[in-house]
N, C-alpha and C. Protein backbone atom coordinates (compact mmCIF):
# COMPACT_ATOMS: atom_id res chain seq x y z
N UNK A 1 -30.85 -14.07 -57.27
CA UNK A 1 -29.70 -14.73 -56.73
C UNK A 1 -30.03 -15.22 -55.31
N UNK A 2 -29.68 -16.48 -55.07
CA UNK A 2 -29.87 -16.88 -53.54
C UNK A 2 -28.79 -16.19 -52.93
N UNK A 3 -29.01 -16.38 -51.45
CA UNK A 3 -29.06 -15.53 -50.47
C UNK A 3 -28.03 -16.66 -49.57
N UNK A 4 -26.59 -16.56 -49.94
CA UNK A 4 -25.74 -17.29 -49.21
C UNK A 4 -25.42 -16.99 -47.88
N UNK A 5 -25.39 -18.55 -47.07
CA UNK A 5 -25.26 -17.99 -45.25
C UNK A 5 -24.21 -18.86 -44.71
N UNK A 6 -23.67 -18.68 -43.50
CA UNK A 6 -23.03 -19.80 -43.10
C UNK A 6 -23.51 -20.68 -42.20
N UNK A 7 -22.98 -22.27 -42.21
CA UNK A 7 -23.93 -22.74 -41.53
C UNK A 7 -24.03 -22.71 -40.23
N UNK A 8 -23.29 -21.85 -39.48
CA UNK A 8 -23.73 -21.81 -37.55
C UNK A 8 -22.78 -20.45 -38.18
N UNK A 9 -23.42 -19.67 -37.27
CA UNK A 9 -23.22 -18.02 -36.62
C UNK A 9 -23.25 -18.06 -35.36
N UNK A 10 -22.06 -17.02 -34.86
CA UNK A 10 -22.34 -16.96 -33.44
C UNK A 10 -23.37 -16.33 -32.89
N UNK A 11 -24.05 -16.18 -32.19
CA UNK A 11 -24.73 -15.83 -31.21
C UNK A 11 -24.45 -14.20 -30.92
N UNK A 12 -25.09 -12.99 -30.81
CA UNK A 12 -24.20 -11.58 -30.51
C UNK A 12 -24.24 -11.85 -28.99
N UNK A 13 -24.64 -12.53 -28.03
CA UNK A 13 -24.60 -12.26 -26.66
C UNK A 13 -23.61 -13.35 -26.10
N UNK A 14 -22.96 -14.52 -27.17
CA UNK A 14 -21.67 -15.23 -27.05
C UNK A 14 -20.32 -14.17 -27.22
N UNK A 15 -21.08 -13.51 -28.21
CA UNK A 15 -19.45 -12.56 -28.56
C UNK A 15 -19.29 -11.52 -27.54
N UNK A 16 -20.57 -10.76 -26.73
CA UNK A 16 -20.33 -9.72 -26.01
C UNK A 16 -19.86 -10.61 -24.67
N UNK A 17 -20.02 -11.97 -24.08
CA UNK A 17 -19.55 -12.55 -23.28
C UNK A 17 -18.00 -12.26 -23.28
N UNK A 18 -17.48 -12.86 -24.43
CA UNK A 18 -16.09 -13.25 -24.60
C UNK A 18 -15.30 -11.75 -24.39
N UNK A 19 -16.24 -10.97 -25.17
CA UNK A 19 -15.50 -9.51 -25.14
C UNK A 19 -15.12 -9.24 -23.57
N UNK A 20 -16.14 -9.43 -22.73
CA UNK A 20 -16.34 -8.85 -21.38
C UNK A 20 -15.43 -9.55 -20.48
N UNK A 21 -15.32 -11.05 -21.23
CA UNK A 21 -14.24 -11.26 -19.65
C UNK A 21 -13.56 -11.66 -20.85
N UNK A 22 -12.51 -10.70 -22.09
CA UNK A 22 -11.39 -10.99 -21.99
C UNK A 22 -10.64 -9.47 -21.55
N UNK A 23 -11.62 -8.42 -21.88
CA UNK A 23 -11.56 -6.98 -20.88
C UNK A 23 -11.36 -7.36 -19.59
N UNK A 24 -12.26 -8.06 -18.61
CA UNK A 24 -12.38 -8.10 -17.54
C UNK A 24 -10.77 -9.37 -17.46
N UNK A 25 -9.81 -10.06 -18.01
CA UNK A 25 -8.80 -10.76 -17.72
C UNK A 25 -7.87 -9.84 -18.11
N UNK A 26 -7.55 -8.47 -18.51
CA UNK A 26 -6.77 -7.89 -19.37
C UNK A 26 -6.26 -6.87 -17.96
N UNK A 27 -7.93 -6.61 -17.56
CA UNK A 27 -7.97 -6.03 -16.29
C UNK A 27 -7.41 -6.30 -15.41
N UNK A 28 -7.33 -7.49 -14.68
CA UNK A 28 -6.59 -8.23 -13.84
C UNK A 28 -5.16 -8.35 -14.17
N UNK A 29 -5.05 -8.73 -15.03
CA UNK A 29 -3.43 -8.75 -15.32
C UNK A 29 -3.08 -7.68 -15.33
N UNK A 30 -3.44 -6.66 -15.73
CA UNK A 30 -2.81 -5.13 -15.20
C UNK A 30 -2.51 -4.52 -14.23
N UNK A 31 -3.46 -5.04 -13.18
CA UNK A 31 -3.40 -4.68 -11.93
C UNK A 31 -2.56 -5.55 -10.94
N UNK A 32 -2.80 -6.78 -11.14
CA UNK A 32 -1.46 -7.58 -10.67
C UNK A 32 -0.25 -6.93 -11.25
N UNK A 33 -0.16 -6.58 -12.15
CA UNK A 33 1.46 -5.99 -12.59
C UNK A 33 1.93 -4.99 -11.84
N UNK A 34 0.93 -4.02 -11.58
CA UNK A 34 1.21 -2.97 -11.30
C UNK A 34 0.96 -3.05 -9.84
N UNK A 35 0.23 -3.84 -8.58
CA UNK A 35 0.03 -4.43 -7.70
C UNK A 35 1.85 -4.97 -7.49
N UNK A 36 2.34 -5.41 -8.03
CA UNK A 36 3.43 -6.44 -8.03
C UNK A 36 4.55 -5.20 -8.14
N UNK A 37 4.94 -4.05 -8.68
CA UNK A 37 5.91 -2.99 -8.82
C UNK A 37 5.94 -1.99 -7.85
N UNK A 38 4.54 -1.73 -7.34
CA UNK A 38 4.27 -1.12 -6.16
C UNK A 38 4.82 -1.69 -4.68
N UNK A 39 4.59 -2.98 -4.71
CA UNK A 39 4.91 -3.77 -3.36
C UNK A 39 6.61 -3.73 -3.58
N UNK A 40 7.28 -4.22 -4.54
CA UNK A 40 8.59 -4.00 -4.97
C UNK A 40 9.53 -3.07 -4.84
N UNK A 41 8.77 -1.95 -5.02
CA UNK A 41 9.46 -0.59 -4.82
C UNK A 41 9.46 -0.18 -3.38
N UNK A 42 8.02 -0.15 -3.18
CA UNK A 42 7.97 -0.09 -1.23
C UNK A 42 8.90 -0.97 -0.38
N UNK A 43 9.65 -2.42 -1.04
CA UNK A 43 10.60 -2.67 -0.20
C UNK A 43 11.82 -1.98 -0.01
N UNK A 44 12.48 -1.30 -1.17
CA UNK A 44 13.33 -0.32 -1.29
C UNK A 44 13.17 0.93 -0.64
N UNK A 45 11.80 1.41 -0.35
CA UNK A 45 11.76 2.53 0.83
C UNK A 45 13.05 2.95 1.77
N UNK A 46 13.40 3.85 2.17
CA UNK A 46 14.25 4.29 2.95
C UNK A 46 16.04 3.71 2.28
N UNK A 47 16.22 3.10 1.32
CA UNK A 47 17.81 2.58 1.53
C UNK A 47 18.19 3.88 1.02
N UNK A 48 18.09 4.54 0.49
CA UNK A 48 19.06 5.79 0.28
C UNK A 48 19.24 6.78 1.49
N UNK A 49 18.09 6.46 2.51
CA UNK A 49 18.53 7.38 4.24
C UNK A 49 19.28 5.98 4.76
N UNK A 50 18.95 5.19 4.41
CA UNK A 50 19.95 4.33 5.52
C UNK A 50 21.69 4.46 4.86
N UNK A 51 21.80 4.66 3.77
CA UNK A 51 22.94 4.83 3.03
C UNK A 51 23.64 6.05 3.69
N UNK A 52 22.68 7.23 3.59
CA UNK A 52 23.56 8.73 3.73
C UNK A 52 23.91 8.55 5.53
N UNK A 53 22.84 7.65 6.35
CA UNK A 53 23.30 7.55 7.74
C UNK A 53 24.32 6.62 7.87
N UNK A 54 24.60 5.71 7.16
CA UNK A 54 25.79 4.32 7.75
C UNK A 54 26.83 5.42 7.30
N UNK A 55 27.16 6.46 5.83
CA UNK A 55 28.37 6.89 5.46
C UNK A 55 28.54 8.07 6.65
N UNK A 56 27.65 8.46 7.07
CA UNK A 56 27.78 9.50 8.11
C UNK A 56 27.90 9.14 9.14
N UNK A 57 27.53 8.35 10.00
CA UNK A 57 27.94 7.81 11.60
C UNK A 57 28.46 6.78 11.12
N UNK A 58 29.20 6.10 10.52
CA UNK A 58 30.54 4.75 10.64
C UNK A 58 31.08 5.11 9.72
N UNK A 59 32.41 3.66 9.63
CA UNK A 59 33.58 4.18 8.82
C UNK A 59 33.23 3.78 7.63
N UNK A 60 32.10 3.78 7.11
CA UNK A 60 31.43 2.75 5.54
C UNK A 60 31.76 3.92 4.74
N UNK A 61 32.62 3.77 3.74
CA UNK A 61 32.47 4.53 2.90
C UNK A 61 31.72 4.02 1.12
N UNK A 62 32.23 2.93 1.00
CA UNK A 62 31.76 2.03 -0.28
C UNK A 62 30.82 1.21 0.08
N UNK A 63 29.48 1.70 -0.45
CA UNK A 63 28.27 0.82 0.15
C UNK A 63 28.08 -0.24 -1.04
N UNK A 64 28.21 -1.57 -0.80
CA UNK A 64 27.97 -2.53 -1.37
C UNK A 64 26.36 -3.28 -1.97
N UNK A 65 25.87 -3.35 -0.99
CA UNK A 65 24.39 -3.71 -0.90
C UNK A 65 23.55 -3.02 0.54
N UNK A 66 22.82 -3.00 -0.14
CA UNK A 66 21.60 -2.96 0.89
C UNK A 66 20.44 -3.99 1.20
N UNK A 67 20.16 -4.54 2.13
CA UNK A 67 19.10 -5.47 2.21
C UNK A 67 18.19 -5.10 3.58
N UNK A 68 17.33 -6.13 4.18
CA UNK A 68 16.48 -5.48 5.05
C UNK A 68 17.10 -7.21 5.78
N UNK A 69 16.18 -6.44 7.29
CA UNK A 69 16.91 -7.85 8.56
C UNK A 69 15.53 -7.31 9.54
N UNK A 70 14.24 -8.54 9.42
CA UNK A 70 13.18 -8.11 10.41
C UNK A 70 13.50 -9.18 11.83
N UNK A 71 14.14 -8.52 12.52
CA UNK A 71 14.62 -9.45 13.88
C UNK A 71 13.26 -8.75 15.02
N UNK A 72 14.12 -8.59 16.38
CA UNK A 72 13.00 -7.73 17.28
C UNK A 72 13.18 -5.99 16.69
N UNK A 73 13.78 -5.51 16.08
CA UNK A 73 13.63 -4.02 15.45
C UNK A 73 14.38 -4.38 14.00
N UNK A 74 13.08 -3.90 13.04
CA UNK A 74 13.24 -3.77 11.53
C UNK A 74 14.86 -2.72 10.93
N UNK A 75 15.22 -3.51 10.70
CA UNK A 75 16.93 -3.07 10.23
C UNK A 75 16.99 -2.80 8.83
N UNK A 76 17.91 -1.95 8.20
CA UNK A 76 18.48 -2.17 6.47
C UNK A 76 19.65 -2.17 6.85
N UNK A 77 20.28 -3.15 6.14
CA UNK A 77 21.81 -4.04 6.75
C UNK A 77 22.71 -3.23 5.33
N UNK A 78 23.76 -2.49 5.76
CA UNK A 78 24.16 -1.41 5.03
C UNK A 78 25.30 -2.39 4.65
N UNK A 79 26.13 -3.39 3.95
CA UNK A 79 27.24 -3.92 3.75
C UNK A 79 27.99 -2.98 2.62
N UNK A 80 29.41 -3.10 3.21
CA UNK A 80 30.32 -2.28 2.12
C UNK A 80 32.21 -2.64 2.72
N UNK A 81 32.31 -1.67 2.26
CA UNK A 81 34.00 -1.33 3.00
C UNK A 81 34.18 0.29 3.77
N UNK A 82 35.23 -0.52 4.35
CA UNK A 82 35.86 1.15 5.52
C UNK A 82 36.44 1.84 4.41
N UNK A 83 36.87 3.12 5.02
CA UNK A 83 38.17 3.85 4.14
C UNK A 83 39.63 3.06 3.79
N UNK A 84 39.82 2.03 4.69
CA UNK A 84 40.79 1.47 4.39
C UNK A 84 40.59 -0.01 3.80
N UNK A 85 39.82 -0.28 3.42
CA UNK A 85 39.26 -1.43 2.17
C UNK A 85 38.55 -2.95 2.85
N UNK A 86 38.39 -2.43 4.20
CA UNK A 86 38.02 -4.11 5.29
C UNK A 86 36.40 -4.10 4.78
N UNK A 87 35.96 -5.39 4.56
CA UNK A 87 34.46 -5.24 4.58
C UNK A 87 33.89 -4.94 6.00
N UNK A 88 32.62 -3.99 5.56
CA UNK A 88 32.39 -3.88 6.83
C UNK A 88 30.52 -3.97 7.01
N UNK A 89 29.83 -4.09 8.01
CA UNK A 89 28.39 -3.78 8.30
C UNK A 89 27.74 -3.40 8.82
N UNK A 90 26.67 -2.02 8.63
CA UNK A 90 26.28 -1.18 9.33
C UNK A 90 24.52 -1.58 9.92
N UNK A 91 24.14 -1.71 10.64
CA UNK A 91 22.68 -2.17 10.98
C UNK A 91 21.90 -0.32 11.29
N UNK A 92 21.51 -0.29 10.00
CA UNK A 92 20.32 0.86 10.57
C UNK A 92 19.03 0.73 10.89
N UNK A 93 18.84 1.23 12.02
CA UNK A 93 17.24 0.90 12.42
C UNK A 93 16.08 1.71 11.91
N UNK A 94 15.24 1.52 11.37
CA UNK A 94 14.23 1.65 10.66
C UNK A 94 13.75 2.69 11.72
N UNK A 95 13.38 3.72 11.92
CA UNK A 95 12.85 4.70 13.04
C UNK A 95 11.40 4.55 13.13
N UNK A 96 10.57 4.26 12.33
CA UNK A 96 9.47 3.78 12.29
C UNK A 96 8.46 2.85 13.21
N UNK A 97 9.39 1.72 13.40
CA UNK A 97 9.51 1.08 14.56
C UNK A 97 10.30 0.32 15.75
N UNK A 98 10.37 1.76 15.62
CA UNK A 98 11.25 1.77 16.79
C UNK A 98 10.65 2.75 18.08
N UNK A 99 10.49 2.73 19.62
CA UNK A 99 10.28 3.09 20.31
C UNK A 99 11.16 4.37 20.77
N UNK A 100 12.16 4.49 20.65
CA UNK A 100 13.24 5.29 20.80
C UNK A 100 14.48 5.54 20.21
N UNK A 101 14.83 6.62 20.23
CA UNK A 101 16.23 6.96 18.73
C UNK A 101 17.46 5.93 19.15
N UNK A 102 17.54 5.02 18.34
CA UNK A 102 18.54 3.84 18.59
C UNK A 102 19.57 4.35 17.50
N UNK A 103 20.09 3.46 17.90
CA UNK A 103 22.06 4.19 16.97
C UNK A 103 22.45 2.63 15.99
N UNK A 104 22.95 3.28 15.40
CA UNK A 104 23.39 2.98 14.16
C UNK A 104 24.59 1.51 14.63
N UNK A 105 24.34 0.26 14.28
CA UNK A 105 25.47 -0.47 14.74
C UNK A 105 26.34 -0.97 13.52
N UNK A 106 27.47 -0.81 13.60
CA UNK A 106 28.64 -0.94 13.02
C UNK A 106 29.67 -1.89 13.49
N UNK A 107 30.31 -2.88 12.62
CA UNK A 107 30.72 -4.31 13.01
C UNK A 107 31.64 -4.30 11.22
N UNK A 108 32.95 -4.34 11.68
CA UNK A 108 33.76 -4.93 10.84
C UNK A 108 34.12 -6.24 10.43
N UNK A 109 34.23 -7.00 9.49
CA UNK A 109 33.49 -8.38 9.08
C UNK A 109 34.71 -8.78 8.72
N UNK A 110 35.99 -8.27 9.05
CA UNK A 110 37.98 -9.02 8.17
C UNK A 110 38.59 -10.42 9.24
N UNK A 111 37.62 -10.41 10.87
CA UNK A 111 37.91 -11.50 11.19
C UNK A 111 36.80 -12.73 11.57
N UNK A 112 35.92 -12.46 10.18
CA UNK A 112 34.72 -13.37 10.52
C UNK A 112 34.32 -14.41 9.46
N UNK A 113 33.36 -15.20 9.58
CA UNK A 113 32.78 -16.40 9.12
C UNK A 113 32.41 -15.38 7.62
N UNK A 114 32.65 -16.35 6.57
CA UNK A 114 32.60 -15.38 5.23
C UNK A 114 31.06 -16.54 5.08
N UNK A 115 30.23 -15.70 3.78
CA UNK A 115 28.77 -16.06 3.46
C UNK A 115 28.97 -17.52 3.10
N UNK A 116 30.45 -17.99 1.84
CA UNK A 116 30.40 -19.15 1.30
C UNK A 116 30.85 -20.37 2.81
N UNK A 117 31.90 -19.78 3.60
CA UNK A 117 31.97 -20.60 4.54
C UNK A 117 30.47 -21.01 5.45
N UNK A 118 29.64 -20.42 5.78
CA UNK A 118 28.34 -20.68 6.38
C UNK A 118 27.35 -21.83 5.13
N UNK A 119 27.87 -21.34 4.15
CA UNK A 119 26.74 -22.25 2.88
C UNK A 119 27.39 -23.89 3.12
N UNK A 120 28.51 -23.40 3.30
CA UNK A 120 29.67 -25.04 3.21
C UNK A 120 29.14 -25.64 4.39
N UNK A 121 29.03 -25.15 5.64
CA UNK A 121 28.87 -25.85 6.86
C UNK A 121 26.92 -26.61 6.72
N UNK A 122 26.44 -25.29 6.24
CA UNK A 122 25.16 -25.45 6.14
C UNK A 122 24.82 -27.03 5.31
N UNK A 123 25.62 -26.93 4.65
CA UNK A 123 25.08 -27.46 3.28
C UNK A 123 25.66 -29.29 4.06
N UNK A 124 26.62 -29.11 4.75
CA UNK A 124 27.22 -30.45 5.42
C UNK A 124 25.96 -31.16 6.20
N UNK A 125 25.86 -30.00 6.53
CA UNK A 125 24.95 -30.82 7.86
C UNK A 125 23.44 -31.15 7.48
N UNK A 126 23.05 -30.31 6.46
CA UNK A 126 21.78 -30.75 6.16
C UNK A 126 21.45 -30.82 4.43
N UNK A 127 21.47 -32.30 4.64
CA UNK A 127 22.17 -32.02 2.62
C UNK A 127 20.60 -32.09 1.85
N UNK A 128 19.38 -32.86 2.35
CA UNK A 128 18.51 -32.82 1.65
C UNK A 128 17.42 -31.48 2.20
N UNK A 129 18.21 -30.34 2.50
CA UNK A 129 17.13 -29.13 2.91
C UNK A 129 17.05 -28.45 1.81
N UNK A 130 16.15 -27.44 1.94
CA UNK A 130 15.49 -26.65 0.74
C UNK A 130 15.88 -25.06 1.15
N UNK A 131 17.02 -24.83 0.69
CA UNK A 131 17.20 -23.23 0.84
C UNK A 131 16.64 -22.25 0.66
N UNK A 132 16.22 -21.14 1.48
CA UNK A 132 15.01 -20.36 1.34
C UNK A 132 15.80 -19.12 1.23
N UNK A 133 16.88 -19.08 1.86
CA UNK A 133 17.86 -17.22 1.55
C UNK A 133 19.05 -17.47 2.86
N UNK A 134 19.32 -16.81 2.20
CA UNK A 134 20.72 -16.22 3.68
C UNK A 134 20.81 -15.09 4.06
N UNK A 135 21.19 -14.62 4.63
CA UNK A 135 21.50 -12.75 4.85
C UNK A 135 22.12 -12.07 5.99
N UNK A 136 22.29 -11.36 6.49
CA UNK A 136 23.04 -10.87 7.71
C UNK A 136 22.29 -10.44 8.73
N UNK A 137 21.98 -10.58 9.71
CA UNK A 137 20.97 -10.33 11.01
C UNK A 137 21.67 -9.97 12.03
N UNK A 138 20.89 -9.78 12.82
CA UNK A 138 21.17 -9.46 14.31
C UNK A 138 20.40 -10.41 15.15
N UNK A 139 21.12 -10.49 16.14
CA UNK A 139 20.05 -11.08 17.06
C UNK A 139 21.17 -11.09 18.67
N UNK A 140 20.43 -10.11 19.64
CA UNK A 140 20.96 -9.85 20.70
C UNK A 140 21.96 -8.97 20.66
N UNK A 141 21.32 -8.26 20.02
CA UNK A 141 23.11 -6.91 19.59
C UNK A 141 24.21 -7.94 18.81
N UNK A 142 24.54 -8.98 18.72
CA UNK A 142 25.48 -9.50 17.70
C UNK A 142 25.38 -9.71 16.13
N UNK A 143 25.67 -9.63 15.13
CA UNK A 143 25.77 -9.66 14.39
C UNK A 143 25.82 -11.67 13.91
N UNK A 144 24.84 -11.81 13.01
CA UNK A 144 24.56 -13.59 12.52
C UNK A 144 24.39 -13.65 11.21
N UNK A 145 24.87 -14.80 10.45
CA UNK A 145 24.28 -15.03 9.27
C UNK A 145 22.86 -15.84 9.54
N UNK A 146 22.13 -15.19 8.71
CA UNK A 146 20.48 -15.91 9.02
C UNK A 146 20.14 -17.19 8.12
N UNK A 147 19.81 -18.33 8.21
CA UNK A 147 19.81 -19.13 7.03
C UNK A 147 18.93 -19.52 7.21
N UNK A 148 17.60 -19.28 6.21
CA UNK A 148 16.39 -20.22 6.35
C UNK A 148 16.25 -20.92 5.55
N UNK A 149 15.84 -22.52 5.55
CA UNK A 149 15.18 -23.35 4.81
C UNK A 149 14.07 -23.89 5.48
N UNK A 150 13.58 -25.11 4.93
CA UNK A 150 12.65 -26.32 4.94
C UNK A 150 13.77 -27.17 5.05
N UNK A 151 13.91 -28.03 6.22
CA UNK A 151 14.40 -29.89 6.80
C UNK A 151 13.67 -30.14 6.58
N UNK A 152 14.59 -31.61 6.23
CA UNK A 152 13.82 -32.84 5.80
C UNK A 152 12.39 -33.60 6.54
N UNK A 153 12.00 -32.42 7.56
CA UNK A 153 10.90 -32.85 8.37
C UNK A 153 9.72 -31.92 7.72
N UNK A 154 10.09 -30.92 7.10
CA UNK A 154 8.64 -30.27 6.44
C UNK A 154 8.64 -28.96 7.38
N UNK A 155 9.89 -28.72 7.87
CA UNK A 155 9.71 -27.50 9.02
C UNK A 155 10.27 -26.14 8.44
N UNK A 156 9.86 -24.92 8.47
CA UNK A 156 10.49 -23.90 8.17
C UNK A 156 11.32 -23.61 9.51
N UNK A 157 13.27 -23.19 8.93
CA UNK A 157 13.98 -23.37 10.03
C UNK A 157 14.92 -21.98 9.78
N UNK A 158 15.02 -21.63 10.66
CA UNK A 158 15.76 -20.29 10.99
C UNK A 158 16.88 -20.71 11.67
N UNK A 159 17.48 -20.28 10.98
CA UNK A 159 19.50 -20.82 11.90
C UNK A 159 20.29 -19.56 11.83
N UNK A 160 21.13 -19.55 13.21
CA UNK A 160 21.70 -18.63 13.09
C UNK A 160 23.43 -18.70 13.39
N UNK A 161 24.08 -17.99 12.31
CA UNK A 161 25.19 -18.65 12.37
C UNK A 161 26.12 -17.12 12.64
N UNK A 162 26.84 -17.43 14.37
CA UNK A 162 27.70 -15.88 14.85
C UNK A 162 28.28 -15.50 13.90
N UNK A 163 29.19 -14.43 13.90
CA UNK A 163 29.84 -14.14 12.84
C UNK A 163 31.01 -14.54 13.34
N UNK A 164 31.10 -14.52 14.59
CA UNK A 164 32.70 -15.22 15.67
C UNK A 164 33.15 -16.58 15.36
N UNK A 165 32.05 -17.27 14.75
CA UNK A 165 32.00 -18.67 14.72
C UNK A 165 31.70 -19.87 15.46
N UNK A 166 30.94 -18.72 16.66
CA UNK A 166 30.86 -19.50 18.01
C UNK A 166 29.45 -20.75 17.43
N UNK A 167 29.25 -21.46 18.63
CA UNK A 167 28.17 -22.56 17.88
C UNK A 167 26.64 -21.43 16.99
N UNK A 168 26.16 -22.45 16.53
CA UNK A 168 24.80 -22.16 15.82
C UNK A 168 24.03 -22.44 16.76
N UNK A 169 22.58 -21.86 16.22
CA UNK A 169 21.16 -21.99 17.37
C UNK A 169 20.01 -21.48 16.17
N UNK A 170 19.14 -22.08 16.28
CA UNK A 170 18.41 -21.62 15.43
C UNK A 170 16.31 -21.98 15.56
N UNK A 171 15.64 -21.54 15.20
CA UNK A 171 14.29 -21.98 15.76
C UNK A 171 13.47 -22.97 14.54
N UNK A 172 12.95 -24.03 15.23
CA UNK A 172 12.10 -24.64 13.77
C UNK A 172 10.55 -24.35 14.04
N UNK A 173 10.22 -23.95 12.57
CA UNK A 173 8.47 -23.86 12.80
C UNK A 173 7.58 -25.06 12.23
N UNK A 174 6.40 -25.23 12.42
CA UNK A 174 6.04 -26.41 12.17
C UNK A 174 4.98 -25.48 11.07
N UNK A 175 5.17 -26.42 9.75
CA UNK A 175 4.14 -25.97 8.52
C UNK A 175 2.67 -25.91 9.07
N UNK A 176 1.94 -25.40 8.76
CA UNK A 176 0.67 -25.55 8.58
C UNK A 176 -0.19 -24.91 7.60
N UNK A 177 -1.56 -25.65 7.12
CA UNK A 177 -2.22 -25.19 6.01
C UNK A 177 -2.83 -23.78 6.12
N UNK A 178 -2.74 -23.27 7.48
CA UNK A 178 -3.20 -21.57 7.43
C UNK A 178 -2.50 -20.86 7.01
């Protein structure tokens, strides 16, 4: 009986290639995943001490969110309500870096600029910008909504909007490829 073959065979040092870097891509994607859950979680660091400190030194009793505010001292911006139902916001300072035991700032939010009113003004004045986030900051012991985008000039722009309603001020950076 002849001796049937096919007509091209792979190569065994084509197949141990393919094996090796689809191990070696399986690899990578694993580690980006897990690279990517690690960094994720480390942003959440500390909100459950900044939680038990805003309910313990201010009147926060219903904590709403937690987020982070990197101004001149790294903050977790404690938002919620008082005992008596006003929204309110607690700025805890990150002790980490911080030079000295700073205190806890607390700012009731029932006679101030609400998030959608800042989006409305925002959104007036600069209609072809590229929204990058909003959030609650500090800056100079006062309490600001932070609004960053990209203007229509290609600039990353930091605006800061009082919570009093007094004017805005804000810094533009100029892009670059570094």
């Amino acid at each position: 009986m002849k001796k049937q073959s096919l007509r091209y065979t792979v190569p065994n040092w084509l197949k141990l290639s393919i094996l090796v870097i689809c191990i070696i891509f399986i690899a990578v994607i694993s580690y980006s995943i897990y690279l990517y859950s690690t960094v994720q979680e480390n942003k959440k660091d500390g909100f459950s001490a900044s939680i038990q400190l805003a309910q313990s030194e201010t009147e926060i009793k219903n904590i709403k969110e937690v987020t982070r505010f990197h101004g001149d001292i790294f903050y977790h911006v404690v938002t919620g309500e008082s005992g008596d139902g006003e929204p309110a916001v607690a700025f805890v300072p990150v002790e980490e870096n911080v030079d000295e035991q700073s205190d806890v700032l607390f700012f009731l939010l029932n006679d101030t600029i609400t998030r959608d009113q800042v989006m409305s003004e925002w959104r007036q004045s600069c209609v072809s910008c590229e929204l990058h986030g909003i959030n609650l900051g500090l800056y100079s012991d006062e309490p600001v909504w932070e609004v960053k985008y990209i203007n229509k000039a290609d600039r990353y722009v930091f605006q800061y909007f009082p919570l009093d309603g007094s004017e805005t001020f804000g810094v533009e950076l100029r892009r670059s490829i570094y």
